[in-house]
Protein backbone atom coordinates (compact mmCIF):
# COMPACT_ATOMS: atom_id res chain seq x y z
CA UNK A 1 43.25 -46.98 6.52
CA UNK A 2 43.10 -49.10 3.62
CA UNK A 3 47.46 -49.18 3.13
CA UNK A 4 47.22 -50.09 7.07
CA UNK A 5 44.84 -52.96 6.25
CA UNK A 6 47.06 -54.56 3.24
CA UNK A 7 50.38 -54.68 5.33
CA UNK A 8 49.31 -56.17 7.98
CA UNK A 9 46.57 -58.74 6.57
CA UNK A 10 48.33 -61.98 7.52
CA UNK A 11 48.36 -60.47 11.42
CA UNK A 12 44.45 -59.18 11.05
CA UNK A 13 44.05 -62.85 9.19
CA UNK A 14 45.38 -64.54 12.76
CA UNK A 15 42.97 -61.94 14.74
CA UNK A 16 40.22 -62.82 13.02
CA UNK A 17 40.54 -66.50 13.56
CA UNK A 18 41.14 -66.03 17.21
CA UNK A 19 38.45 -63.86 17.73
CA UNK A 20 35.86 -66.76 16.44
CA UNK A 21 37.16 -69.61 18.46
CA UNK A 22 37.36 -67.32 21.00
CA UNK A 23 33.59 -65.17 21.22
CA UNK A 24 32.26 -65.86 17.71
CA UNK A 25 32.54 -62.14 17.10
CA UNK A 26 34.31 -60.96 13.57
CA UNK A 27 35.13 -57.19 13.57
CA UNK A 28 35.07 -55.64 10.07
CA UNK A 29 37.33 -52.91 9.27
CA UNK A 30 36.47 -51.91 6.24
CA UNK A 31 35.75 -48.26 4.74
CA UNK A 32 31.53 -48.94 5.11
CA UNK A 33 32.03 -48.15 8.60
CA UNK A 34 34.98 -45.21 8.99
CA UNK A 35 32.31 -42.49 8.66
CA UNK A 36 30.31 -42.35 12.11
CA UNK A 37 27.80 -39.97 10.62
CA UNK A 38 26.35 -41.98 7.65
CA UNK A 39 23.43 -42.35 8.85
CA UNK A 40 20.34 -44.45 6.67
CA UNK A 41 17.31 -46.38 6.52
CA UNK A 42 16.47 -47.78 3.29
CA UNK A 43 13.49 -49.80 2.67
CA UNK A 44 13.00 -51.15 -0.53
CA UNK A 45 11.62 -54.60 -2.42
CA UNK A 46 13.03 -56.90 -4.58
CA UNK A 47 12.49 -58.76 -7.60
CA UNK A 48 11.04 -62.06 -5.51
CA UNK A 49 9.08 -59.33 -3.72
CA UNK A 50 10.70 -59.32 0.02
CA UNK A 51 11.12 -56.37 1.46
CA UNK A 52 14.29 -55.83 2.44
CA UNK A 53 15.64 -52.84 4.64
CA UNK A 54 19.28 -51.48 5.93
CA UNK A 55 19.94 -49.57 8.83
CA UNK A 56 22.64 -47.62 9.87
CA UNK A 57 22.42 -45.65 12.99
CA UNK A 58 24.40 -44.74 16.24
CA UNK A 59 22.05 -45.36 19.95
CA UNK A 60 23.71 -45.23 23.76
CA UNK A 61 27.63 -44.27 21.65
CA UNK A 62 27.49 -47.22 19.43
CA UNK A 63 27.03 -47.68 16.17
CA UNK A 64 24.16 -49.91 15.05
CA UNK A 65 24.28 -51.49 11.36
CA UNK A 66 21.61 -54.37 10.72
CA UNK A 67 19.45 -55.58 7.57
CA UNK A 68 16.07 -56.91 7.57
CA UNK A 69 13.85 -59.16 5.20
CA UNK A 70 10.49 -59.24 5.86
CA UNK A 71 11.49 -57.62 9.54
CA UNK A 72 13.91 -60.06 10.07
CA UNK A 73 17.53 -59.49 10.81
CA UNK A 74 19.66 -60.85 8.65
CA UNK A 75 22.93 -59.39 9.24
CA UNK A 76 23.85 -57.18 12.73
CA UNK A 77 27.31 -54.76 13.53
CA UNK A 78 27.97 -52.91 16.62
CA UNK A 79 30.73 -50.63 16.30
CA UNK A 80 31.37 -52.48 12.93
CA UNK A 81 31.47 -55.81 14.60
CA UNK A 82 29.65 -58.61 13.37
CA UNK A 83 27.59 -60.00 15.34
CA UNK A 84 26.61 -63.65 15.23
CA UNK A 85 22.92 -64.86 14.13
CA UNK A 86 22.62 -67.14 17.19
CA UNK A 87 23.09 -63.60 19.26
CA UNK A 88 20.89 -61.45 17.55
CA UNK A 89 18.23 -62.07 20.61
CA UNK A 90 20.26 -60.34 22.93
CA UNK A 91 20.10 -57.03 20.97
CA UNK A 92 16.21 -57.12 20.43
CA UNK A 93 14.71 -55.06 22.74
CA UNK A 94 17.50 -52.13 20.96
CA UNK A 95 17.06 -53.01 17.67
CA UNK A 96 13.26 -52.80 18.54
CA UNK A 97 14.01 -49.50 20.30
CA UNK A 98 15.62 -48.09 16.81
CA UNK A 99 13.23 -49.10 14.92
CA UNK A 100 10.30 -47.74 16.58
CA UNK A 101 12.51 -44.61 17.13
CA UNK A 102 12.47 -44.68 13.26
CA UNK A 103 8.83 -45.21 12.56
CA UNK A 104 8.18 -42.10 15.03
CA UNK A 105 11.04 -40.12 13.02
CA UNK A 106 9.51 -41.02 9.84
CA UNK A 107 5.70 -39.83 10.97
CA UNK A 108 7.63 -36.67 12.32
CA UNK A 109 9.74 -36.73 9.24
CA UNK A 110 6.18 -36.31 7.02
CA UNK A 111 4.45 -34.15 9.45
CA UNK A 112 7.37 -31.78 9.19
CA UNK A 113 7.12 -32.20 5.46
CA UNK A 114 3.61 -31.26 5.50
CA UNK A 115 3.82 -28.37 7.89
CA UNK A 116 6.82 -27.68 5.53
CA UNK A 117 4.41 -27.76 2.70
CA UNK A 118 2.13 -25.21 4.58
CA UNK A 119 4.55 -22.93 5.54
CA UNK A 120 5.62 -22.75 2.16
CA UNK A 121 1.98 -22.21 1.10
CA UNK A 122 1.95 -19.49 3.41
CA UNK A 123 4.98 -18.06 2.56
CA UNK A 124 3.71 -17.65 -1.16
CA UNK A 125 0.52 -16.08 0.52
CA UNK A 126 2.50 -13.88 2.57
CA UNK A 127 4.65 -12.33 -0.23
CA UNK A 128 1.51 -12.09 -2.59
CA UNK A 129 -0.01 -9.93 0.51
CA UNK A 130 3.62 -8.68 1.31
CA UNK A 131 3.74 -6.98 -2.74
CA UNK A 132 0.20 -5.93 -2.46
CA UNK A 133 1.09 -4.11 0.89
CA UNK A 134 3.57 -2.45 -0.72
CA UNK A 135 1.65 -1.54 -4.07
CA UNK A 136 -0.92 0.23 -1.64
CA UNK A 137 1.79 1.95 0.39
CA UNK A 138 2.91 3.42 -2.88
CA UNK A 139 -0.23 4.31 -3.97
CA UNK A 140 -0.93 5.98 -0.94
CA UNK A 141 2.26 7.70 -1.01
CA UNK A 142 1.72 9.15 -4.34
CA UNK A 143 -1.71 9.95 -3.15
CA UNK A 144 -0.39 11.72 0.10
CA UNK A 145 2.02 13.65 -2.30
CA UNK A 146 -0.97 14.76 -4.59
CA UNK A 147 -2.61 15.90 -1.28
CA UNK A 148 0.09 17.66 -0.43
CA UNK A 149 0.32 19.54 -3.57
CA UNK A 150 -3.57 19.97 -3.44
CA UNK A 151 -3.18 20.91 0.20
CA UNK A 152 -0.47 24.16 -0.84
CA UNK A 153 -2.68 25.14 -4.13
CA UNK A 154 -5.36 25.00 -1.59
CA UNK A 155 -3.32 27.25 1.19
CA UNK A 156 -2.59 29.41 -2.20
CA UNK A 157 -5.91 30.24 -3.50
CA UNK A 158 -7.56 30.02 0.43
CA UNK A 159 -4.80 33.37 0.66
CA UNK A 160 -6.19 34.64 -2.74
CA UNK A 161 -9.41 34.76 -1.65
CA UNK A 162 -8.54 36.40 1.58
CA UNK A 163 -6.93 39.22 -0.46
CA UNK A 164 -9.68 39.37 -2.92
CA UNK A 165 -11.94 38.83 0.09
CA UNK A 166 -9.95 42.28 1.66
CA UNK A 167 -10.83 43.76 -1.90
CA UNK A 168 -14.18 42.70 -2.20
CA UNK A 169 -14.81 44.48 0.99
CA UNK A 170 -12.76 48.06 0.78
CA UNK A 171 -15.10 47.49 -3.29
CA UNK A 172 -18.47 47.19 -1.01
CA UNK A 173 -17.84 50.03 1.19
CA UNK A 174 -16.53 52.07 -1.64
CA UNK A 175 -19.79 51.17 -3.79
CA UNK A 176 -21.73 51.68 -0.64
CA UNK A 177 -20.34 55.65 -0.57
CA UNK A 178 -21.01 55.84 -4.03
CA UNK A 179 -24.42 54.48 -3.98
CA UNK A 180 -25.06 56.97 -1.03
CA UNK A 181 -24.00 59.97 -3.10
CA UNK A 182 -25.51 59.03 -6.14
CA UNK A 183 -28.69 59.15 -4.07
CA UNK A 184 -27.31 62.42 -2.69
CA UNK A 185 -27.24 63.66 -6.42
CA UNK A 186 -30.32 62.33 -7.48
CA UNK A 187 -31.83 64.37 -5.21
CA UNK A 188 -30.02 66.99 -6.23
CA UNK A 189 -31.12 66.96 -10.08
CA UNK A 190 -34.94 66.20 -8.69
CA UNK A 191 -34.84 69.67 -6.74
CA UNK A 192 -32.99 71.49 -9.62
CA UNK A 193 -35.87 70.06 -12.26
CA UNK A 194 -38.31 71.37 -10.04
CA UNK A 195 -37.02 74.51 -9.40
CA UNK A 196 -36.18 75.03 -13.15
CA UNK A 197 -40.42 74.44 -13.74
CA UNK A 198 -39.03 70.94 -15.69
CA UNK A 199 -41.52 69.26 -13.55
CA UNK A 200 -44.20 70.13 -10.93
CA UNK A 201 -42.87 67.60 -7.92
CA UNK A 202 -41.59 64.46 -7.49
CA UNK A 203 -44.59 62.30 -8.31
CA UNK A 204 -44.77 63.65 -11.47
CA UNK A 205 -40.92 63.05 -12.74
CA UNK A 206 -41.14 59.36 -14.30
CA UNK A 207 -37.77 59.17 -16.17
CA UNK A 208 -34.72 61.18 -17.06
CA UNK A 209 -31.98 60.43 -19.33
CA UNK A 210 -28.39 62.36 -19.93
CA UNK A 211 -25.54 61.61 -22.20
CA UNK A 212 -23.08 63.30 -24.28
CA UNK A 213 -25.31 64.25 -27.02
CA UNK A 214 -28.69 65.40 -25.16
CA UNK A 215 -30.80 64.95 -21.99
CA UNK A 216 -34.71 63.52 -21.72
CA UNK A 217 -37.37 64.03 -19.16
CA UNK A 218 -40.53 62.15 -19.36
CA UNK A 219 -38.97 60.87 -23.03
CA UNK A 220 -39.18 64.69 -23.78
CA UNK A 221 -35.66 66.33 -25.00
CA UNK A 222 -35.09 69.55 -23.50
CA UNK A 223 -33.69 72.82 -24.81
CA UNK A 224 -30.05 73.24 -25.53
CA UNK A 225 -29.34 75.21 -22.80
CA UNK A 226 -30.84 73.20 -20.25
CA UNK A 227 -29.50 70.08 -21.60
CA UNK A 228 -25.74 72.40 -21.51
CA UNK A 229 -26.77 72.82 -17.65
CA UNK A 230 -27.28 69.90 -16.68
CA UNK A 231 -24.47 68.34 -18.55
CA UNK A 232 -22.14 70.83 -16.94
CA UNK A 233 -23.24 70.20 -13.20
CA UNK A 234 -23.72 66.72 -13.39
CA UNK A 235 -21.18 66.10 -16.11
CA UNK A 236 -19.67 62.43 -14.32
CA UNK A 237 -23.48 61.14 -15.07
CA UNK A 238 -23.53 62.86 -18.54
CA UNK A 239 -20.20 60.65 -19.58
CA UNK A 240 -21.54 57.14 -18.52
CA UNK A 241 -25.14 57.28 -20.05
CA UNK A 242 -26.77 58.56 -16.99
CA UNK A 243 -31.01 56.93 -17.22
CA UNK A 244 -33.15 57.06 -14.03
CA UNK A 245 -36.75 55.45 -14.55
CA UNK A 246 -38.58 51.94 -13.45
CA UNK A 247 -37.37 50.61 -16.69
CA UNK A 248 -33.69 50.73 -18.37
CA UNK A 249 -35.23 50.52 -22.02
CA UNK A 250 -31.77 48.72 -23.53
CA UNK A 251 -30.55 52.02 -22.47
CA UNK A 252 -26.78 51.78 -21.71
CA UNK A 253 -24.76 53.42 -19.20
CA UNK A 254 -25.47 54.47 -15.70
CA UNK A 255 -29.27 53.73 -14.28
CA UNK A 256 -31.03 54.49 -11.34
CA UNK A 257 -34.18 53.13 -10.29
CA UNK A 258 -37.37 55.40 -9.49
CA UNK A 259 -38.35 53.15 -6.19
């Protein structure tokens, strides 16, 4: 563009002058205006205080350049021609149509900025709440894994205690046969201490004992030979410390209770 402009700047020089006698119009071709899509609006002050503003936009397929001080137009292309001051009124109503198109762009421009600003906000919030989530869905985790674990210990001892449970029982039923003829034998002993003139009846027996050593009735020791008896019959009761009575007396071993 620009070794196109050199060569041929006597030609563009004749152009130019034509063009002014002809409509007034000057068309600038110059590297401010190659790049359709450089859009701006910059509004600044200067050192007297003006404000001064340049626009560069495209409306209806043309491109609009102006600059204002104090809202007035000081310079105006379309299309990169210049346009002449006394014909700035004919583009009014579009240069007013830009620039209210720009005041409503620049309210949108800071209401998107401050939605922007929120949505930011919230993003921040949401990935706070988004790493808490996921600090309590791995603290759950490793509290559904520890319930797991407590869940099969559980399963394990719950089948423990079924089998002790089992054992427990066949133990009660067993102690239950025992008890039964223990009373069976306690009888037993009561008949032979009667028969053998030990005592006179039942009433009257109030405590026996029978161990390795010796056997007791009513805290008497008895002979030798009944003690042998008696050890020999009822020998099982004779190894454990056999004591029947309403009392144990610290006695170890084997007891039965008179009632």
């Amino acid at each position: 563009m620009k070794t196109k402009f050199l060569k041929y700047g006597t030609i563009l020089l004749v152009a130019i002058t034509s063009a002014i006698g002809a409509n007034a119009q000057i068309k600038v071709s110059t590297d401010d205006y190659s790049d359709r899509y450089n859009n701006y609006d910059v509004v600044k002050r200067d050192a007297s205080g003006k404000l001064r503003e340049s626009v560069k936009t495209f409306s209806n397929d043309k491109e609009y350049q102006f600059d204002l001080v104090n809202d007035k137009i000081t310079n105006l292309y379309i299309d990169g021609v210049k346009i002449p001051a006394d014909k700035y009124a004919q583009y009014d109503a579009e240069i007013n149509r830009i620039r209210e198109q720009i005041r409503i762009d620049k309210i949108q421009a800071k209401k998107d900025q401050a939605q922007a600003l929120k949505d930011q906000a919230q993003a921040r919030l949401d990935q706070k709440q988004a790493m808490r989530d996921q600090a309590q869905a791995l603290k759950e985790q490793d509290e559904a894994k520890l319930d797991q674990v407590q869940a099969e210990k559980d399963r394990q001892q719950a089948q423990q205690d079924q089998v002790q449970a089992a054992k427990d029982q066949i133990q009660a039923q067993e102690d239950q046969k025992q008890a039964k003829e223990d009373q069976r034998m306690m009888k037993e002993m009561i008949s032979d201490l009667i028969k053998d003139g030990i005592v006179p009846d039942e009433p009257s027996l109030f405590s026996i004992t029978l161990n390795p050593t010796e056997m007791t009735v009513n805290e008497k020791k008895q002979p030798d030979a009944v003690y042998a008896r008696y050890k020999e019959k009822y020998s099982k009761w004779a190894e454990n410390n056999f004591s029947y009575g309403n009392s144990h007396n610290n006695y170890q071993g084997m007891h039965m209770s008179r009632q």
